[in-house]
PDB file of N, CA and C in Angstrom:
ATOM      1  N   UNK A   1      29.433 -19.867 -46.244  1.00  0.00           N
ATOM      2  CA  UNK A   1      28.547 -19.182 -45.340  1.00  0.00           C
ATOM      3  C   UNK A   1      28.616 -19.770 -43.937  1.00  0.00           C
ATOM      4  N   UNK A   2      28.599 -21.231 -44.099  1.00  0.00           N
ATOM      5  CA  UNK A   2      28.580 -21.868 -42.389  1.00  0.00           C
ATOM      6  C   UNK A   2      27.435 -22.113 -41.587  1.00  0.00           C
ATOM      7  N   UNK A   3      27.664 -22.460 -40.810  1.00  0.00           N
ATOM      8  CA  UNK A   3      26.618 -23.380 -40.550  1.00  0.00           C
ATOM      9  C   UNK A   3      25.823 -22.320 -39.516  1.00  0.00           C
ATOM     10  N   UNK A   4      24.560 -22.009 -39.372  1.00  0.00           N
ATOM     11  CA  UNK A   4      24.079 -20.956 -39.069  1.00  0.00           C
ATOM     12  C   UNK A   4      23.106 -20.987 -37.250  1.00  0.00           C
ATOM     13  N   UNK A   5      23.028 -22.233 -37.257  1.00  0.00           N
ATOM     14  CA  UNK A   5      22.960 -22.667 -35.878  1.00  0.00           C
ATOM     15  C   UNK A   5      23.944 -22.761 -34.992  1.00  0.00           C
ATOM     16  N   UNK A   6      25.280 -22.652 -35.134  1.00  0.00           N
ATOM     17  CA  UNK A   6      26.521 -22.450 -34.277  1.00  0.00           C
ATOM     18  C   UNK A   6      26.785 -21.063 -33.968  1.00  0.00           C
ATOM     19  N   UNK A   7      26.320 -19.897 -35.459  1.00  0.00           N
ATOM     20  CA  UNK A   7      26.634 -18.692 -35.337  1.00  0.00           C
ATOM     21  C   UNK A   7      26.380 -17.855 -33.997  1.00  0.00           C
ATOM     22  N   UNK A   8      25.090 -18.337 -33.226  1.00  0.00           N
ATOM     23  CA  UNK A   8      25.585 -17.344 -32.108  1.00  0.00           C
ATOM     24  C   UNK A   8      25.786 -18.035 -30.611  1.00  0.00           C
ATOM     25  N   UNK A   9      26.284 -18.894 -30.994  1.00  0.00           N
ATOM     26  CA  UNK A   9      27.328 -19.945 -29.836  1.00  0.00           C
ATOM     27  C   UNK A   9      26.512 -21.137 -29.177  1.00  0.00           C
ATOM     28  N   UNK A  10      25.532 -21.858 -30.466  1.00  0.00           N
ATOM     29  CA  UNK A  10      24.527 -22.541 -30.546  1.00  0.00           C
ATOM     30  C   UNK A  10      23.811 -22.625 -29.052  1.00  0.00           C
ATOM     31  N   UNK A  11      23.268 -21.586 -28.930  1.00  0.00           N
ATOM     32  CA  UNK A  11      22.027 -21.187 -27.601  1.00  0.00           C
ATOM     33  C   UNK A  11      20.370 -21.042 -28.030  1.00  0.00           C
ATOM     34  N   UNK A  12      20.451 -21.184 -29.188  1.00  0.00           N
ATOM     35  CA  UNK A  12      18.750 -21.220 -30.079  1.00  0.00           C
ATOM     36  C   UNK A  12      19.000 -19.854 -30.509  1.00  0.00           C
ATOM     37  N   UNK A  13      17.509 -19.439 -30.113  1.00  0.00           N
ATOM     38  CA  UNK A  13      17.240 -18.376 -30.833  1.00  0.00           C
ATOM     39  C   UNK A  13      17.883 -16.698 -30.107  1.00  0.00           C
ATOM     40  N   UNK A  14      19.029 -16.041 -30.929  1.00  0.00           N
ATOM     41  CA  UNK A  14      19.662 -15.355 -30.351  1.00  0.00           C
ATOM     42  C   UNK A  14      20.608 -15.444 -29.202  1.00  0.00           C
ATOM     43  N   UNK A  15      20.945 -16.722 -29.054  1.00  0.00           N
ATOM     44  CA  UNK A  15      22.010 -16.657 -28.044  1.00  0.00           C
ATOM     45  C   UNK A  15      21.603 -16.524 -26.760  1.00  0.00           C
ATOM     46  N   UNK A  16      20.199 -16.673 -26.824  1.00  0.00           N
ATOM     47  CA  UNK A  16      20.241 -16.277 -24.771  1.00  0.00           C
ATOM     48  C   UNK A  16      19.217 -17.522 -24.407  1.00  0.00           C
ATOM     49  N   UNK A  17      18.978 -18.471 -25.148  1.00  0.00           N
ATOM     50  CA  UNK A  17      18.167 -19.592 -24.378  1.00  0.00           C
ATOM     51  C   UNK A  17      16.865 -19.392 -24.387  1.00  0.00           C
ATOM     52  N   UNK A  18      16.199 -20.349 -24.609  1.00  0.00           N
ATOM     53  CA  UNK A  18      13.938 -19.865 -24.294  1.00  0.00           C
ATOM     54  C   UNK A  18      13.903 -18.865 -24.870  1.00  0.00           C
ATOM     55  N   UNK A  19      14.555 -18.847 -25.595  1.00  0.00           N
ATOM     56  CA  UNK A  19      13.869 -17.194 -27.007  1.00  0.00           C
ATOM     57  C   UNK A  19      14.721 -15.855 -26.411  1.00  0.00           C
ATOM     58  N   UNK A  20      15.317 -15.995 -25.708  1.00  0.00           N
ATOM     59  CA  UNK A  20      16.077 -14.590 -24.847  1.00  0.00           C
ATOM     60  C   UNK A  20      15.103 -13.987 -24.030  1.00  0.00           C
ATOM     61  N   UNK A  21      13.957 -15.135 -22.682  1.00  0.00           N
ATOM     62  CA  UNK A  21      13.156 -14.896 -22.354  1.00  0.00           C
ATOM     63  C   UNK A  21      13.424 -15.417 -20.776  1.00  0.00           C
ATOM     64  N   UNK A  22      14.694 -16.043 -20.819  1.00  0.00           N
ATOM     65  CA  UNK A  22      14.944 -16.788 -19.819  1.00  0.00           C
ATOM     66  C   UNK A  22      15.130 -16.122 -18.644  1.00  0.00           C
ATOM     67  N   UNK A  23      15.719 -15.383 -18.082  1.00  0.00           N
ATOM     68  CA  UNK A  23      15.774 -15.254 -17.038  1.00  0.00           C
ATOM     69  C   UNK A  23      15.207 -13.784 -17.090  1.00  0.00           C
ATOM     70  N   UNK A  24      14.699 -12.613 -17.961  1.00  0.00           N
ATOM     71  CA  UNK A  24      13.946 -11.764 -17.935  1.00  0.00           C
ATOM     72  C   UNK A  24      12.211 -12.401 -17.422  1.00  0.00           C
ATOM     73  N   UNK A  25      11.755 -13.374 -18.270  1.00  0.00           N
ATOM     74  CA  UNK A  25      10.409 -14.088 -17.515  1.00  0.00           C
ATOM     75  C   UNK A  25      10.731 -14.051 -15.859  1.00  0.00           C
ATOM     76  N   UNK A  26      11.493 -14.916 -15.303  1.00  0.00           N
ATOM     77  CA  UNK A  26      11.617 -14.954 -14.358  1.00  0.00           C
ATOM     78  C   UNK A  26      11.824 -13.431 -13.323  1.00  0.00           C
ATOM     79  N   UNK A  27      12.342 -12.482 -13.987  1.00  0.00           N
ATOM     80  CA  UNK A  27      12.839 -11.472 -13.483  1.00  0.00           C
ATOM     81  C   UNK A  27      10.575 -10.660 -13.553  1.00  0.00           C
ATOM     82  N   UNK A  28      10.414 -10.624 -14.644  1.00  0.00           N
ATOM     83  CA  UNK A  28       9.080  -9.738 -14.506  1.00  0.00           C
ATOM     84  C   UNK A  28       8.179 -10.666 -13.758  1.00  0.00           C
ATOM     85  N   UNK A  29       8.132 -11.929 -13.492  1.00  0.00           N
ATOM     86  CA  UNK A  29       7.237 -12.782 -12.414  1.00  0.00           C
ATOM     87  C   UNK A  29       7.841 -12.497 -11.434  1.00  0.00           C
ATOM     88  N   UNK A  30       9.053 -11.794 -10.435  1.00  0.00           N
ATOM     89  CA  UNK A  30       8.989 -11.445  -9.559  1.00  0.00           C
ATOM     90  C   UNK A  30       8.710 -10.251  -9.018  1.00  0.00           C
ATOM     91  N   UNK A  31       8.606  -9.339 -10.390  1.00  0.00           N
ATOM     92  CA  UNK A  31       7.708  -7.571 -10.674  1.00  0.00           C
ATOM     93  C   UNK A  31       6.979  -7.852  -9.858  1.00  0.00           C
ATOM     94  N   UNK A  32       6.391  -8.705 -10.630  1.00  0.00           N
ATOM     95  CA  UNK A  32       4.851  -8.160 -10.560  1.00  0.00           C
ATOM     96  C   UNK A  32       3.835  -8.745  -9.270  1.00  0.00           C
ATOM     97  N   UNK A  33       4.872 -10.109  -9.172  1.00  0.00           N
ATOM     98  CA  UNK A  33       4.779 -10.889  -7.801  1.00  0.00           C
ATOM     99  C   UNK A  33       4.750  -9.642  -6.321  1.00  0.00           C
ATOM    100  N   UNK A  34       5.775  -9.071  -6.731  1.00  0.00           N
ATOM    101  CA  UNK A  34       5.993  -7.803  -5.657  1.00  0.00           C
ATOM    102  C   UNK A  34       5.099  -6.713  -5.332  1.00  0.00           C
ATOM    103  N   UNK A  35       4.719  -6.159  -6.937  1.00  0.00           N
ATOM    104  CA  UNK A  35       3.718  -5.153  -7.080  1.00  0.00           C
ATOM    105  C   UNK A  35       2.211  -5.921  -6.379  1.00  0.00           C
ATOM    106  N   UNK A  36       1.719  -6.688  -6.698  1.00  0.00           N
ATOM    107  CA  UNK A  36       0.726  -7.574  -6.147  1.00  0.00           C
ATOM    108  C   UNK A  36       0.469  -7.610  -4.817  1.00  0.00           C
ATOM    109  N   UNK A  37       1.821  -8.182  -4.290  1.00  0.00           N
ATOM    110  CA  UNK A  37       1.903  -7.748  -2.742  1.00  0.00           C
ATOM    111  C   UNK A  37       1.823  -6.583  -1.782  1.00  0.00           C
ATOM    112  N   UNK A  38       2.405  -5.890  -2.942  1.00  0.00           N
ATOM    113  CA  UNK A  38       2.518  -4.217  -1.793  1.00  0.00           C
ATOM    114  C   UNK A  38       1.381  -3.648  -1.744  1.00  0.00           C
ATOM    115  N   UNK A  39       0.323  -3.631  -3.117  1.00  0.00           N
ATOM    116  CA  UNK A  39      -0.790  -3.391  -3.739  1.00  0.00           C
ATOM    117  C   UNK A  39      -1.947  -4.198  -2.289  1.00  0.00           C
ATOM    118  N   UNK A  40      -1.677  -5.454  -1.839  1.00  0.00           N
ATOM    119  CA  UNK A  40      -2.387  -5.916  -0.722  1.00  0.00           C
ATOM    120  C   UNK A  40      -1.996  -5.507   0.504  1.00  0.00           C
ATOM    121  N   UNK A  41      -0.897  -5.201   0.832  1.00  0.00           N
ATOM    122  CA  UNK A  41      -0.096  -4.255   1.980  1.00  0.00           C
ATOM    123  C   UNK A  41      -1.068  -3.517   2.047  1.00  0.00           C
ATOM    124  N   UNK A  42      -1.160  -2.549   1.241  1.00  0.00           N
ATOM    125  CA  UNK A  42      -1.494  -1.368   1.187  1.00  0.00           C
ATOM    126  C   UNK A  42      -2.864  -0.862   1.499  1.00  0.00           C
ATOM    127  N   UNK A  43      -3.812  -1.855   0.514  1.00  0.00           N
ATOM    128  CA  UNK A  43      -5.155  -1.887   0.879  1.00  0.00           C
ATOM    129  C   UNK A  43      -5.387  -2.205   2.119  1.00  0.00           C
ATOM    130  N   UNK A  44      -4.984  -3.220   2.815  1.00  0.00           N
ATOM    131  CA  UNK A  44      -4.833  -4.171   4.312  1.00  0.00           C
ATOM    132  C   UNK A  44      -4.956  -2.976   5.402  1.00  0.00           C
ATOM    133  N   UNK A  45      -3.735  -2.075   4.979  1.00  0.00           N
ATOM    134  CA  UNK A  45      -3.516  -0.726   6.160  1.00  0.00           C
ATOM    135  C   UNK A  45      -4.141   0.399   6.056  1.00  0.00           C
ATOM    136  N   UNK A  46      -4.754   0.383   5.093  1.00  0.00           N
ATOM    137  CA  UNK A  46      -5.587   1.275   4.648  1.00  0.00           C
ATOM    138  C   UNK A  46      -6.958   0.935   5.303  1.00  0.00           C
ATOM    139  N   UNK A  47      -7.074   0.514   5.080  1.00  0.00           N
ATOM    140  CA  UNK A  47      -9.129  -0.705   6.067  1.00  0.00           C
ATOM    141  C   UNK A  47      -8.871  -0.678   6.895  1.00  0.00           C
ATOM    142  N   UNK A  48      -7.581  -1.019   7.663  1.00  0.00           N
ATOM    143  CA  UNK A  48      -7.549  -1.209   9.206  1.00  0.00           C
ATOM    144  C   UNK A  48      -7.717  -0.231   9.643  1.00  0.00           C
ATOM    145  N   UNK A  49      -7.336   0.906   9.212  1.00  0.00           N
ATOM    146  CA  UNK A  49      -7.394   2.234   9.470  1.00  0.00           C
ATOM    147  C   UNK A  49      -8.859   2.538   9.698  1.00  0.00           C
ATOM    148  N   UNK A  50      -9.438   2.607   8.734  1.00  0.00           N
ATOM    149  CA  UNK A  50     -10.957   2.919   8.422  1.00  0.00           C
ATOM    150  C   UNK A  50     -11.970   1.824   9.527  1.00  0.00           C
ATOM    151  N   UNK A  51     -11.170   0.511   9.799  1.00  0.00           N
ATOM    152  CA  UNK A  51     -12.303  -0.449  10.612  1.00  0.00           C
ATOM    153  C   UNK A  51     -12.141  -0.011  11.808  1.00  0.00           C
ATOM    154  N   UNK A  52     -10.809   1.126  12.370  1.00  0.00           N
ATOM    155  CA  UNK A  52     -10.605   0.405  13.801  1.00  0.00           C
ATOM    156  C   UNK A  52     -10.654   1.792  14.205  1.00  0.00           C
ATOM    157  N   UNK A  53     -11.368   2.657  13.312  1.00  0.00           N
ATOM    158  CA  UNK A  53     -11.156   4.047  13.743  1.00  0.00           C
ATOM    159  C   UNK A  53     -10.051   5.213  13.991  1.00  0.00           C
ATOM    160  N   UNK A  54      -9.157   4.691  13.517  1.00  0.00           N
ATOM    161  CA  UNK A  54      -8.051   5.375  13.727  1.00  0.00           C
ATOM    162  C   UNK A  54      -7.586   6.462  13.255  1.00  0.00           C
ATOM    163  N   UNK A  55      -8.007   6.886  12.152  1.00  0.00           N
ATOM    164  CA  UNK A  55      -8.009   8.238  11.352  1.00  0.00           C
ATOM    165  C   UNK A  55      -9.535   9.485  11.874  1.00  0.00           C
ATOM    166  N   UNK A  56     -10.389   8.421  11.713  1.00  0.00           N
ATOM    167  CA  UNK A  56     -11.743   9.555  12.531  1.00  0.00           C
ATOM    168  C   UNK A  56     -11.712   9.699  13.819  1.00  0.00           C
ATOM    169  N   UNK A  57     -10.960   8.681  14.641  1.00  0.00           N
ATOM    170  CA  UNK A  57     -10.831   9.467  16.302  1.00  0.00           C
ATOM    171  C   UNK A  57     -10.026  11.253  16.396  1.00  0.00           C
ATOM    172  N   UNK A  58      -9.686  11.159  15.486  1.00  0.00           N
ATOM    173  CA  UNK A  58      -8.543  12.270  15.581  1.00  0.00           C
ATOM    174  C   UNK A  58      -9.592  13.352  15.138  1.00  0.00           C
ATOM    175  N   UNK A  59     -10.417  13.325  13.867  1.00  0.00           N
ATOM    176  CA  UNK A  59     -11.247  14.343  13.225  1.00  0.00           C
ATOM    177  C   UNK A  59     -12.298  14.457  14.120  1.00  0.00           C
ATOM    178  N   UNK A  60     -12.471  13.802  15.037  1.00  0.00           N
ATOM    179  CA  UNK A  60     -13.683  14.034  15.824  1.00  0.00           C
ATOM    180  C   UNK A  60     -13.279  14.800  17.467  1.00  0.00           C
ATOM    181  N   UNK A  61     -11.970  15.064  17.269  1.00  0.00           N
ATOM    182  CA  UNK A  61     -11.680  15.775  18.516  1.00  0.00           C
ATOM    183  C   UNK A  61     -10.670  17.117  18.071  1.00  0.00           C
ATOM    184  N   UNK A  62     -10.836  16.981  16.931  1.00  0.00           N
ATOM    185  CA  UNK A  62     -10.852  18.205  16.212  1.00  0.00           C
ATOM    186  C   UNK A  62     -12.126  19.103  16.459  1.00  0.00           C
ATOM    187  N   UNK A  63     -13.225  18.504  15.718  1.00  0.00           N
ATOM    188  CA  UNK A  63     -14.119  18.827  15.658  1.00  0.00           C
ATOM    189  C   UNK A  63     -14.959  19.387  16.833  1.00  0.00           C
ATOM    190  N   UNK A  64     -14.119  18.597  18.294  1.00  0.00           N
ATOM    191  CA  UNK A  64     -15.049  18.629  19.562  1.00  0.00           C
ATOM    192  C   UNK A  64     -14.271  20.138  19.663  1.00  0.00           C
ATOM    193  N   UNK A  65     -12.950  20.167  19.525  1.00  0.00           N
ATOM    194  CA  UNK A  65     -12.133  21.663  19.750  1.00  0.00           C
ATOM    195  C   UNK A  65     -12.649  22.785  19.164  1.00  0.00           C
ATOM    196  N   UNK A  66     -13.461  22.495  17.753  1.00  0.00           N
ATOM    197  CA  UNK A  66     -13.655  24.004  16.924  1.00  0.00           C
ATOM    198  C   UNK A  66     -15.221  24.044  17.955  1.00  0.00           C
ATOM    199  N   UNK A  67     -15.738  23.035  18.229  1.00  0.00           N
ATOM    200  CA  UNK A  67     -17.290  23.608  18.811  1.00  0.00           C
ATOM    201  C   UNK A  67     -16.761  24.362  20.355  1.00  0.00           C
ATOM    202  N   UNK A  68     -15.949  23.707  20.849  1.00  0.00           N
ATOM    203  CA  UNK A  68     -15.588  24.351  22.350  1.00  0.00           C
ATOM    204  C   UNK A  68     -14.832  26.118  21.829  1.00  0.00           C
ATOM    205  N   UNK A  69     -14.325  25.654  20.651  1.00  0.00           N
ATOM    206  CA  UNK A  69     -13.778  27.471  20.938  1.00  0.00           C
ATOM    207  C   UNK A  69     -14.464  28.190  20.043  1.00  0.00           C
ATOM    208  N   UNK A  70     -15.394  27.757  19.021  1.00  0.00           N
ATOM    209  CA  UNK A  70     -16.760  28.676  18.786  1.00  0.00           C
ATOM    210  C   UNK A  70     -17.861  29.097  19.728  1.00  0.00           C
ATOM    211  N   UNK A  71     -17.400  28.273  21.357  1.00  0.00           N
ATOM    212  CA  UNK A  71     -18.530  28.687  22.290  1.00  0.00           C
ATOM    213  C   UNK A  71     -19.731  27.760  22.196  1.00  0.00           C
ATOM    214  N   UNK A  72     -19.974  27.071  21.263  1.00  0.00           N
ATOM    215  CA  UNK A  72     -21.212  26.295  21.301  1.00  0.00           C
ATOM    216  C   UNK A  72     -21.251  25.147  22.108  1.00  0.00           C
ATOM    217  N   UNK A  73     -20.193  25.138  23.348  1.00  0.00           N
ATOM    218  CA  UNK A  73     -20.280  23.978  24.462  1.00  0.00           C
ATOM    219  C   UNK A  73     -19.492  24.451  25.399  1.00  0.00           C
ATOM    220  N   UNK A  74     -19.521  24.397  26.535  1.00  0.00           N
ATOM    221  CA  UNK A  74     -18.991  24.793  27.689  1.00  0.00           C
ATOM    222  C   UNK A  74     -18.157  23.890  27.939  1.00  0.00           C
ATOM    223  N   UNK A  75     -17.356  24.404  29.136  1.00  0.00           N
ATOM    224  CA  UNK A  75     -16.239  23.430  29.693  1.00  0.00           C
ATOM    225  C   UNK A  75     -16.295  21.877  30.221  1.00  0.00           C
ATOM    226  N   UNK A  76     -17.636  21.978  30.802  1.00  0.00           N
ATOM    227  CA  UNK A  76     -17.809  20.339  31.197  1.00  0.00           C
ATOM    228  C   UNK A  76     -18.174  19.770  30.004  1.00  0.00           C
ATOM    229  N   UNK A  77     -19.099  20.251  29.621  1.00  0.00           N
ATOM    230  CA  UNK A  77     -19.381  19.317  28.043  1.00  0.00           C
ATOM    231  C   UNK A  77     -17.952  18.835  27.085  1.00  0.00           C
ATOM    232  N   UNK A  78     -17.608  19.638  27.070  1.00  0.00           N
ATOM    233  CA  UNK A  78     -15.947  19.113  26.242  1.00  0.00           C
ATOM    234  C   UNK A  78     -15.238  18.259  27.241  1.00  0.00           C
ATOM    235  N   UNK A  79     -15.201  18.716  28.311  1.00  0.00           N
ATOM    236  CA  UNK A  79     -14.755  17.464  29.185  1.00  0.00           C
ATOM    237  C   UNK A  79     -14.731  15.992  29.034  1.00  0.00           C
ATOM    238  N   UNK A  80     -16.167  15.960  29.429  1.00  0.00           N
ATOM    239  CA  UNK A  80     -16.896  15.157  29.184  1.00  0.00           C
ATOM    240  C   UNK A  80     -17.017  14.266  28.100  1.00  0.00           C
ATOM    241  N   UNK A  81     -17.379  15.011  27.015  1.00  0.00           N
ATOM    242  CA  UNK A  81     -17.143  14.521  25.289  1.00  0.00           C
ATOM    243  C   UNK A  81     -15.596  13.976  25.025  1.00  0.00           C
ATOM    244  N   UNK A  82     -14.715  14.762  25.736  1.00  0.00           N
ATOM    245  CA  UNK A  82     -12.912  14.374  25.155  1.00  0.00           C
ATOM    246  C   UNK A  82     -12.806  13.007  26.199  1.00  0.00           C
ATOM    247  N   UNK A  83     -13.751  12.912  27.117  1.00  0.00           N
ATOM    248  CA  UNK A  83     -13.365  11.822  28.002  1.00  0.00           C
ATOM    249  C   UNK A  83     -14.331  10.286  27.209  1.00  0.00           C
ATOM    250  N   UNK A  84     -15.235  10.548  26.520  1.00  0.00           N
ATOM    251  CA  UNK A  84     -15.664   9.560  26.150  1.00  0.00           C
ATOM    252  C   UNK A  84     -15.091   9.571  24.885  1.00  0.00           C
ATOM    253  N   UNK A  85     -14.469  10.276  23.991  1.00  0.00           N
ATOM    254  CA  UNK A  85     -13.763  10.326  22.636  1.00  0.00           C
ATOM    255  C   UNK A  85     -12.311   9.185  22.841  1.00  0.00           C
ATOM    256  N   UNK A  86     -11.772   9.819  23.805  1.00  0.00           N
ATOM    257  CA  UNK A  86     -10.418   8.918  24.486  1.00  0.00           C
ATOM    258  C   UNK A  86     -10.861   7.850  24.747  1.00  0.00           C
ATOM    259  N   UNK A  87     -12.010   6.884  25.852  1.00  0.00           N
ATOM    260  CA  UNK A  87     -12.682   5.732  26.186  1.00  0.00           C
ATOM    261  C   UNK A  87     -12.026   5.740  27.161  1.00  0.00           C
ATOM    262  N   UNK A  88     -11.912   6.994  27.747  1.00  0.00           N
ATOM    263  CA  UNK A  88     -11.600   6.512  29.703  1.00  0.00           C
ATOM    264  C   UNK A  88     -12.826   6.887  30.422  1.00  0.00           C
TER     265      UNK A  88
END
């Protein structure tokens, strides 16, 4: 029969070292290392967005446009309003 620890080119268990865990461990700790990160990317640019106003400046001069061309504000008032919306 032979000696049964040489059979698969005496590396332990299955031939690939650390249980055949060796460099796959290492490979999914840098998964997930990654996923983790982008996952904080993501949230990060997402808040900044939301803290610094940058998505509602835009909906709010939308909004100043549908009242100016429904008529419910005249020309200086939108003026006026798009000039303090901008911060000049």
């Amino acid at each position: 029969m032979g000696n049964w620890g040489n059979m698969m080119g005496g590396w332990g268990y299955g031939g690939y070292g650390s249980g055949g865990y060796g460099m796959m461990g290492i490979g999914m700790l840098i998964f997930w290392i990654g996923i983790i990160l982008l996952g904080i990317y993501l949230f990060r640019r997402n808040a900044s967005h939301v803290n610094t106003g940058g998505l509602g400046k835009h909906r709010s001069m939308d909004i100043l446009r549908e009242r100016y061309a429904r008529g419910e504000i005249d020309s200086v008032q939108y003026q006026s309003q798009k000039l303090d919306l901008e911060g000049k």
